[in-house]
C-alpha atoms as a PDB file:
ATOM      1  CA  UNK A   1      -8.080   4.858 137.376  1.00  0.00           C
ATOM      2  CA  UNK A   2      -9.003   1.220 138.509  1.00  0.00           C
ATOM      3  CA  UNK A   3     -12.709   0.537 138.605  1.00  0.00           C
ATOM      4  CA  UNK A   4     -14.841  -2.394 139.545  1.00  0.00           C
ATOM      5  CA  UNK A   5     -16.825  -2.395 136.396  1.00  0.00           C
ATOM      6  CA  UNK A   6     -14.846  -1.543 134.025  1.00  0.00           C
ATOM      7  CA  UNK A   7     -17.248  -1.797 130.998  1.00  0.00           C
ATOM      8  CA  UNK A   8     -15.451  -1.188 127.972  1.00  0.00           C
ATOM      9  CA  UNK A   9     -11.770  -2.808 129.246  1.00  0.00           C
ATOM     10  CA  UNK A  10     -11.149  -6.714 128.096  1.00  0.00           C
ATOM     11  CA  UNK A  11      -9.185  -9.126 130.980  1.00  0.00           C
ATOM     12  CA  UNK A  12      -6.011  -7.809 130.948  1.00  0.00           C
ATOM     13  CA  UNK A  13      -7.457  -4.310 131.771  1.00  0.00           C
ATOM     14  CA  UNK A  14     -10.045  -5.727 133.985  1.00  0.00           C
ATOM     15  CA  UNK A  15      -6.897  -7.626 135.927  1.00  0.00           C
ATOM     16  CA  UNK A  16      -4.724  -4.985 136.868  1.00  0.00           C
ATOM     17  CA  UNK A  17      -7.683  -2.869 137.984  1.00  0.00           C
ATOM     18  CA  UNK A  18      -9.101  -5.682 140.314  1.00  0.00           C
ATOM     19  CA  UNK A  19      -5.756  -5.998 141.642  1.00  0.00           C
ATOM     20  CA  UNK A  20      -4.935  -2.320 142.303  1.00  0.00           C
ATOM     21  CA  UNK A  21      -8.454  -2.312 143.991  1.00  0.00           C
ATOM     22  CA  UNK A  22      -7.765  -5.370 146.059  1.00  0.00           C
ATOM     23  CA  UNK A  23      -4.457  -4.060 147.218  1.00  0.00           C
ATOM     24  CA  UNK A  24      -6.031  -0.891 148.565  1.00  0.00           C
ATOM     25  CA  UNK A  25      -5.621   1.763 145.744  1.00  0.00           C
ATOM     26  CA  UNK A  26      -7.283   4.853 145.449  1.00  0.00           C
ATOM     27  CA  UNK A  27      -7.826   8.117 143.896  1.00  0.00           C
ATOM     28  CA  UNK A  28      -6.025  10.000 146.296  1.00  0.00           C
ATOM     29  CA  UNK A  29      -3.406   7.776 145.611  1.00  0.00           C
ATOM     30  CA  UNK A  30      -3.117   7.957 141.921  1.00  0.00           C
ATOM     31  CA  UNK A  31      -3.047  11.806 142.324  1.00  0.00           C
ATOM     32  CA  UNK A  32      -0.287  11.305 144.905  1.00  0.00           C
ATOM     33  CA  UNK A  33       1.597   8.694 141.882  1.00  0.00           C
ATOM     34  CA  UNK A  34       0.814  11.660 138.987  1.00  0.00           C
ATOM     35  CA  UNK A  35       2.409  14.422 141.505  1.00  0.00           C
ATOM     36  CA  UNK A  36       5.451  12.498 141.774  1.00  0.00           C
ATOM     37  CA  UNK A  37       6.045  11.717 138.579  1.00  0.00           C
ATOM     38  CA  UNK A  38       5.560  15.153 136.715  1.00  0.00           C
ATOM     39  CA  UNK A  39       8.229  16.512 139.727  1.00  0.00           C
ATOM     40  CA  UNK A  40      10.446  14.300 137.879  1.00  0.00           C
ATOM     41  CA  UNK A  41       9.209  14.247 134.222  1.00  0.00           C
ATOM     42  CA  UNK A  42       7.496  17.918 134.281  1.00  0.00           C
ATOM     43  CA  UNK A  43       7.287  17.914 130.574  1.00  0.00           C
ATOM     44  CA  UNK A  44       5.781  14.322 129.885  1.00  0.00           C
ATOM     45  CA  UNK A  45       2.231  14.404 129.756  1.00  0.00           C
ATOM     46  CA  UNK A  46      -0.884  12.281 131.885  1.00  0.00           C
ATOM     47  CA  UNK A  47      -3.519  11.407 131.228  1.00  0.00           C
ATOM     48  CA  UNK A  48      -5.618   9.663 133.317  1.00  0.00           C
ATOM     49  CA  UNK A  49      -8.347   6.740 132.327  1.00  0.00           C
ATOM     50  CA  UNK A  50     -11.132   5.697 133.173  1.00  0.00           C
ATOM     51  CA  UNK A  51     -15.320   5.819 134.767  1.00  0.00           C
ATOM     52  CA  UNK A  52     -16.982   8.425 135.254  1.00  0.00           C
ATOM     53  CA  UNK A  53     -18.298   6.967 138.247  1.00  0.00           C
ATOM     54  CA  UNK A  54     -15.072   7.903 139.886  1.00  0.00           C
ATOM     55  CA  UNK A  55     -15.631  11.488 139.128  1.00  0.00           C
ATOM     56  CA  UNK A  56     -18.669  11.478 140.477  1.00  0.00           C
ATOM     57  CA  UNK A  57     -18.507  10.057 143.344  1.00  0.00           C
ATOM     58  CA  UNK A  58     -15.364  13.118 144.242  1.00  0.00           C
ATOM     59  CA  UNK A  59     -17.740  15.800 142.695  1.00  0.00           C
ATOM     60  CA  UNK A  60     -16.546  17.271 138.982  1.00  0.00           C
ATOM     61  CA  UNK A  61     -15.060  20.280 140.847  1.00  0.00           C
ATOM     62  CA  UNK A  62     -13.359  18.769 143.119  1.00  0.00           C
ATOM     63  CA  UNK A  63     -11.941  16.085 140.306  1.00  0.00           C
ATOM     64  CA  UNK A  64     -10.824  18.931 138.251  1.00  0.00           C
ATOM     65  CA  UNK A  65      -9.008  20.821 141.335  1.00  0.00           C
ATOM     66  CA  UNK A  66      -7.126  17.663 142.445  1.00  0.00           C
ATOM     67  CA  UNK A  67      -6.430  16.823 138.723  1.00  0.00           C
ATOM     68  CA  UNK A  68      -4.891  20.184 137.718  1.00  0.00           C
ATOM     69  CA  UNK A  69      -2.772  20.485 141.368  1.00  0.00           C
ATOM     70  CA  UNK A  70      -1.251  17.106 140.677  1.00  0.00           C
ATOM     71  CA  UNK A  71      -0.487  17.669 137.403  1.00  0.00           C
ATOM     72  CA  UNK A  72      -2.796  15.996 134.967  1.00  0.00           C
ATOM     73  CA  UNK A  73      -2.888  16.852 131.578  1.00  0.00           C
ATOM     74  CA  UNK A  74      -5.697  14.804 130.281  1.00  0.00           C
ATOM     75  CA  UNK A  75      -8.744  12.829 130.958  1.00  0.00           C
ATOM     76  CA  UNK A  76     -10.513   9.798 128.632  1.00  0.00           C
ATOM     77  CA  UNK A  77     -13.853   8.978 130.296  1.00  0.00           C
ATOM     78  CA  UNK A  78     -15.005   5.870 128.494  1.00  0.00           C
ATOM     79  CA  UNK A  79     -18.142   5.482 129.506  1.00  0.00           C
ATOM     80  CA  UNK A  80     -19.324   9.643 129.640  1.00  0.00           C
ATOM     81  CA  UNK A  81     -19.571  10.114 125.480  1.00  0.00           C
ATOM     82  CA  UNK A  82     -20.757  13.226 123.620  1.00  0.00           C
ATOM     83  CA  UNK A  83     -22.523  15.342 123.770  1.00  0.00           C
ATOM     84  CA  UNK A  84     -23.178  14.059 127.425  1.00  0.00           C
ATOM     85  CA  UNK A  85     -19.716  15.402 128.498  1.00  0.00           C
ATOM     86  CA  UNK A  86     -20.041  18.841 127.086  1.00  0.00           C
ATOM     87  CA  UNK A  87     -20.299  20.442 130.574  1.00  0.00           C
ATOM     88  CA  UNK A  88     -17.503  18.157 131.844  1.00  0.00           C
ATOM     89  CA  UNK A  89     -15.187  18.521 128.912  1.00  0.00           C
ATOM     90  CA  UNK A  90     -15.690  22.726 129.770  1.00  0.00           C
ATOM     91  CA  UNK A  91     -14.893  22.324 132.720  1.00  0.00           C
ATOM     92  CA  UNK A  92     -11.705  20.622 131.889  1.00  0.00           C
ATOM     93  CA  UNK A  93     -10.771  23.674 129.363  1.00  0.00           C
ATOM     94  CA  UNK A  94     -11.010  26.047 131.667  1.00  0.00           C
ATOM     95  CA  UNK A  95      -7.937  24.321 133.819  1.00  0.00           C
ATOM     96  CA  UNK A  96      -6.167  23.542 130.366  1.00  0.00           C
ATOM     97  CA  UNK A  97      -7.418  19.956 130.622  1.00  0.00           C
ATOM     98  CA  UNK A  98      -7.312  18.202 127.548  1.00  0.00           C
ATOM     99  CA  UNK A  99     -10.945  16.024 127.866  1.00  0.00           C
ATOM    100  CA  UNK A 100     -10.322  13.553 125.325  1.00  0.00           C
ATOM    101  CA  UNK A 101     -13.100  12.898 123.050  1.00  0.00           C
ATOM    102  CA  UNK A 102     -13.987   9.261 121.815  1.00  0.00           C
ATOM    103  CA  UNK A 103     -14.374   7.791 117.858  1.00  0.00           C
ATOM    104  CA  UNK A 104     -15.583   4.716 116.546  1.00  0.00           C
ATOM    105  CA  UNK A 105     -15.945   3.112 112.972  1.00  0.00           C
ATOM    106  CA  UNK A 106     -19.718   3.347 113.621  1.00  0.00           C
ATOM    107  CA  UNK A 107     -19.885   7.577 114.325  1.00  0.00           C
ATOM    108  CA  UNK A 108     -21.471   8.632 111.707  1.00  0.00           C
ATOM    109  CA  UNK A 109     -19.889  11.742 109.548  1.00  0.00           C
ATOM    110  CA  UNK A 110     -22.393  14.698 111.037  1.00  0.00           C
ATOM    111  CA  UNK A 111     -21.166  13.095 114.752  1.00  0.00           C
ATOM    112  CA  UNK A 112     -17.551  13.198 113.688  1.00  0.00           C
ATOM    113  CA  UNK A 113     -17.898  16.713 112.872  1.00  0.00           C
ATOM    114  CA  UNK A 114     -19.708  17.908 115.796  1.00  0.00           C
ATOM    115  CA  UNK A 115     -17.154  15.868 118.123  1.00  0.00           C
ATOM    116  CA  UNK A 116     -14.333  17.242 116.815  1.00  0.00           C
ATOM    117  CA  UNK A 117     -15.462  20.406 116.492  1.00  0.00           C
ATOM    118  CA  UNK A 118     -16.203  20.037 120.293  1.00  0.00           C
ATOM    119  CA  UNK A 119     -12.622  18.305 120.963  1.00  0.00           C
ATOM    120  CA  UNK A 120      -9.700  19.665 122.626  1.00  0.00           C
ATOM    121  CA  UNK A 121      -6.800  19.396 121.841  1.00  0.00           C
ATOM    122  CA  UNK A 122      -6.908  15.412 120.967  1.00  0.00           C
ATOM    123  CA  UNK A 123      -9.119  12.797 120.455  1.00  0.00           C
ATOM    124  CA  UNK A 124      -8.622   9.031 120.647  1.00  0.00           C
ATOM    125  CA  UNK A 125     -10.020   6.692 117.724  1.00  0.00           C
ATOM    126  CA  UNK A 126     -11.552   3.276 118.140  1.00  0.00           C
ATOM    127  CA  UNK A 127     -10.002   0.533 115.991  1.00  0.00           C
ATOM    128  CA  UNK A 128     -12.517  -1.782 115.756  1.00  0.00           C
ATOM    129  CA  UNK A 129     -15.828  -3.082 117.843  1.00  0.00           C
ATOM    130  CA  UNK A 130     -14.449  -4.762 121.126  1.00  0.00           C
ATOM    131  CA  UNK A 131     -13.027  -4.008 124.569  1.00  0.00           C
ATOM    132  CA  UNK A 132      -9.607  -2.881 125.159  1.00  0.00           C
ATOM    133  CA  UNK A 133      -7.278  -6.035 124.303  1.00  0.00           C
ATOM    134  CA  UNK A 134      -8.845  -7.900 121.543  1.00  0.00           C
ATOM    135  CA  UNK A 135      -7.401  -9.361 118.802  1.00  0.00           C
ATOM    136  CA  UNK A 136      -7.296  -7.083 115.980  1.00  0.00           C
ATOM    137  CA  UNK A 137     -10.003  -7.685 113.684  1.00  0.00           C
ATOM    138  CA  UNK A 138      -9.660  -4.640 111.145  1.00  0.00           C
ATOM    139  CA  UNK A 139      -6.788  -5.051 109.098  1.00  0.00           C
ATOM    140  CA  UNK A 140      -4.140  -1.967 109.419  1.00  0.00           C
ATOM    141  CA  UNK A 141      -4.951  -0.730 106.013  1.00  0.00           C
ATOM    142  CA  UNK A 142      -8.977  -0.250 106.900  1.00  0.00           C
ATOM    143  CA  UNK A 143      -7.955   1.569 110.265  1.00  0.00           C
ATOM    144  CA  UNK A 144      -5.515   4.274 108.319  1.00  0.00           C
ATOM    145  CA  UNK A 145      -7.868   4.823 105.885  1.00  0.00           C
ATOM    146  CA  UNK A 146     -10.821   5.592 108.331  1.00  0.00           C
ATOM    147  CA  UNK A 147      -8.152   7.144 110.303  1.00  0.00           C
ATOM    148  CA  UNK A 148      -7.140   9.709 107.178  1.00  0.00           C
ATOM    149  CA  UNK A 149     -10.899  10.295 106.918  1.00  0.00           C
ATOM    150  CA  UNK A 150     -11.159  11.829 110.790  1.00  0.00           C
ATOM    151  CA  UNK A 151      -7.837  13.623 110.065  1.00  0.00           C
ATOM    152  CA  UNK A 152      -9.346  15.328 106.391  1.00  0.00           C
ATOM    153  CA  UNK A 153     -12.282  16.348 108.350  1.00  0.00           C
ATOM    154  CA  UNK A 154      -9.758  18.487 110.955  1.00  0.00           C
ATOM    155  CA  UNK A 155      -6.346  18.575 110.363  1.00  0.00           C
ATOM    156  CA  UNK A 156      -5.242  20.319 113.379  1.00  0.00           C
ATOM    157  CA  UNK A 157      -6.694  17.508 115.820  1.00  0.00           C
ATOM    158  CA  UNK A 158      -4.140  14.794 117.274  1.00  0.00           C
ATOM    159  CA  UNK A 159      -5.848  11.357 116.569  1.00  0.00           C
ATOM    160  CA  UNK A 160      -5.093   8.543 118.675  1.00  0.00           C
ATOM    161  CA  UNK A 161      -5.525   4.673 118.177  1.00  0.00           C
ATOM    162  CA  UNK A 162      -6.228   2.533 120.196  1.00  0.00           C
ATOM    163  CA  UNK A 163      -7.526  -0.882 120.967  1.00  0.00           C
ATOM    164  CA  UNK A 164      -5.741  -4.202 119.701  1.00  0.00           C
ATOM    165  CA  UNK A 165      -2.401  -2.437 118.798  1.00  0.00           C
ATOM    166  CA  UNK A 166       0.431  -4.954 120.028  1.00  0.00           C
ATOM    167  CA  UNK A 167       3.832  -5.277 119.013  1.00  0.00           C
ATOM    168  CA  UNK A 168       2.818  -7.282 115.677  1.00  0.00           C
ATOM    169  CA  UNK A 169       0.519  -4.417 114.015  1.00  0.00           C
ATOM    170  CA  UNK A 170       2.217  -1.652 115.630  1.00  0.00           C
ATOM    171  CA  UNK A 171       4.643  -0.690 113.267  1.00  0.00           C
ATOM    172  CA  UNK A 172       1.956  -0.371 110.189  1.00  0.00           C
ATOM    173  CA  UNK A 173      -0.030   2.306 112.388  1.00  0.00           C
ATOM    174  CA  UNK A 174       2.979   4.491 112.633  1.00  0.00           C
ATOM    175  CA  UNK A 175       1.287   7.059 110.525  1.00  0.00           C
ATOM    176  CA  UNK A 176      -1.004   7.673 113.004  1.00  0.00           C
ATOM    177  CA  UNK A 177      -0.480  10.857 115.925  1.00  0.00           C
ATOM    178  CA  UNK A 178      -0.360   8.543 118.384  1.00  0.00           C
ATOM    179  CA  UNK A 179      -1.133   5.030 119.168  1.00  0.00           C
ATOM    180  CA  UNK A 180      -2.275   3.755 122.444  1.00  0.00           C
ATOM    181  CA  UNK A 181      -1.306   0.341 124.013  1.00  0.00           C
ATOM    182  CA  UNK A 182      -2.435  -0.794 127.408  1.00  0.00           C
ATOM    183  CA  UNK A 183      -3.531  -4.279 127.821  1.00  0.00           C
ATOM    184  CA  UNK A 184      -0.406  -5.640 126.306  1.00  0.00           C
ATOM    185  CA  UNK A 185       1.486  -3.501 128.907  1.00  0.00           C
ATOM    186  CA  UNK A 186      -1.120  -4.688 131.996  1.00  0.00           C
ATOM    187  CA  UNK A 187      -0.411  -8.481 130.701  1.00  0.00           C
ATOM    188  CA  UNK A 188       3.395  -8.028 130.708  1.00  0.00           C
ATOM    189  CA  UNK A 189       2.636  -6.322 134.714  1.00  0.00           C
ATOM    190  CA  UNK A 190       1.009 -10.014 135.460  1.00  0.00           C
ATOM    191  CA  UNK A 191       3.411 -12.073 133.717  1.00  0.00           C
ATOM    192  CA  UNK A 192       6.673 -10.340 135.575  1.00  0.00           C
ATOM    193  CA  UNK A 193       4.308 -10.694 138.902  1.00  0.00           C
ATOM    194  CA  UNK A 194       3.491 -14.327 138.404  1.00  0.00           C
ATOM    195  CA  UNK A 195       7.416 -14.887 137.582  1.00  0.00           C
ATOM    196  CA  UNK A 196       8.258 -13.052 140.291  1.00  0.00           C
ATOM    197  CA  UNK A 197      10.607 -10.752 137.925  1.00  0.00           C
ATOM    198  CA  UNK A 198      10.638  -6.698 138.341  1.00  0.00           C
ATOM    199  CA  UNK A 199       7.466  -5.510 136.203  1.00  0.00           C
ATOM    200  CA  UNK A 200       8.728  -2.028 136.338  1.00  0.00           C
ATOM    201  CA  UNK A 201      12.129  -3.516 134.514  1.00  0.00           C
ATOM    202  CA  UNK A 202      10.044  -5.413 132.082  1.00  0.00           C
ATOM    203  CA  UNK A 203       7.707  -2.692 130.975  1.00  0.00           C
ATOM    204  CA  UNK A 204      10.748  -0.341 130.338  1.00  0.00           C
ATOM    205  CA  UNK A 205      11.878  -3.031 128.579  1.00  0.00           C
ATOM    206  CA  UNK A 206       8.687  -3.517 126.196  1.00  0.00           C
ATOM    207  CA  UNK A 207       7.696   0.394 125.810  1.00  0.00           C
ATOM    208  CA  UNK A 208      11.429   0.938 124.413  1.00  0.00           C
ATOM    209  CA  UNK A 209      10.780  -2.210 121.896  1.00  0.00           C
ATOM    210  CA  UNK A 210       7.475  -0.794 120.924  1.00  0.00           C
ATOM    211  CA  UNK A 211       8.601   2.859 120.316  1.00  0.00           C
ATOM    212  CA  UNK A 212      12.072   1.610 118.261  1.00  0.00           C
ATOM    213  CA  UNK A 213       9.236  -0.337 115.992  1.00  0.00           C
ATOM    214  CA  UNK A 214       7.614   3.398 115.041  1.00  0.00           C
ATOM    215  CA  UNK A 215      10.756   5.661 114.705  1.00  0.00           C
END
């Protein structure tokens, strides 16, 4: 969901949302873009990303009731942590919502347990200290073995990581339940635009490169 201060993304992020904003975007229409896709894919999950600005701004009930007739599965709301969206993250469980919870190499181990205690279904790991498209400055080996420490703590959790993952490190995260890559997506969106190539033909493109490097 493209904001105007989006706090936590790096420029790649912070691109593609300024564009989608300047071209006119908004929520209604991202609902509108989630309906039609899950008529066609009704067994590939969404999850939507982003402020919780946005959700205020709509009202949480009203959020939740456009989010569950369109066909969301998910929410990450990067700037709303724990245990400040306990009432939000409810809400979201009552519709069968998966509120994503966010981790960090700073939580502490008594916050990892109460978060994930708290978390649906999944929750979405930190790699390192940065905004969304930095290089990676943890080496692989440091991220799985903070990563096995989450997973020892509950086993029946889906952890995602996320931040810096490109196609150059993906392949030694594989281990992980999930791995999350945006900004190299939203730069490969600007590139095709700037070259004037298809960006949906491009993407397809990279997304079937990056899952052949993890199966």
């Amino acid at each position: 969901m493209p904001h105007n201060t989006p706090i936590a993304d790096g420029g790649q992020i912070q691109n593609s949302a300024y564009r989608a904003i300047k071209n006119g975007i908004k929520l209604k229409d991202i609902f509108q873009i989630v309906k039609k896709f899950k008529k066609k894919k009704d067994t590939k999950p969404v999850i939507l990303m982003g402020y919780y600005n946005t959700i205020f701004q709509l009202g949480e009930n009203q959020f939740i009731r456009k989010s569950k007739e369109s066909g969301v599965d998910g929410l990450i709301i990067v700037d709303l942590p724990w245990p400040e969206n306990k009432k939000l993250a409810k809400k979201c469980k009552k519709k069968s919502i998966n509120f994503i919870q966010l981790l960090s190499p700073t939580t502490s181990l008594i916050r990892l347990k109460k978060i994930l205690k708290d978390s649906h279904d999944m929750a979405y790991y930190i790699s390192m200290l940065s905004t969304t498209g930095g290089k990676l400055k943890v080496s692989p080996k440091k991220i799985l073995e903070n990563y096995s420490k989450i997973k020892k703590i509950n086993k029946s959790k889906n952890i995602v990581i996320g931040f810096g993952i490109t196609s150059k490190s993906i392949a030694s995260l594989k281990k992980a339940d999930g791995l999350v890559v945006g900004s190299a997506l939203c730069k490969e969106i600007s590139k095709s635009l700037r070259n004037r190539q298809n960006p949906v033909t491009n993407v397809n493109k990279m997304v079937s490169k990056l899952k052949n490097k993890i199966t």
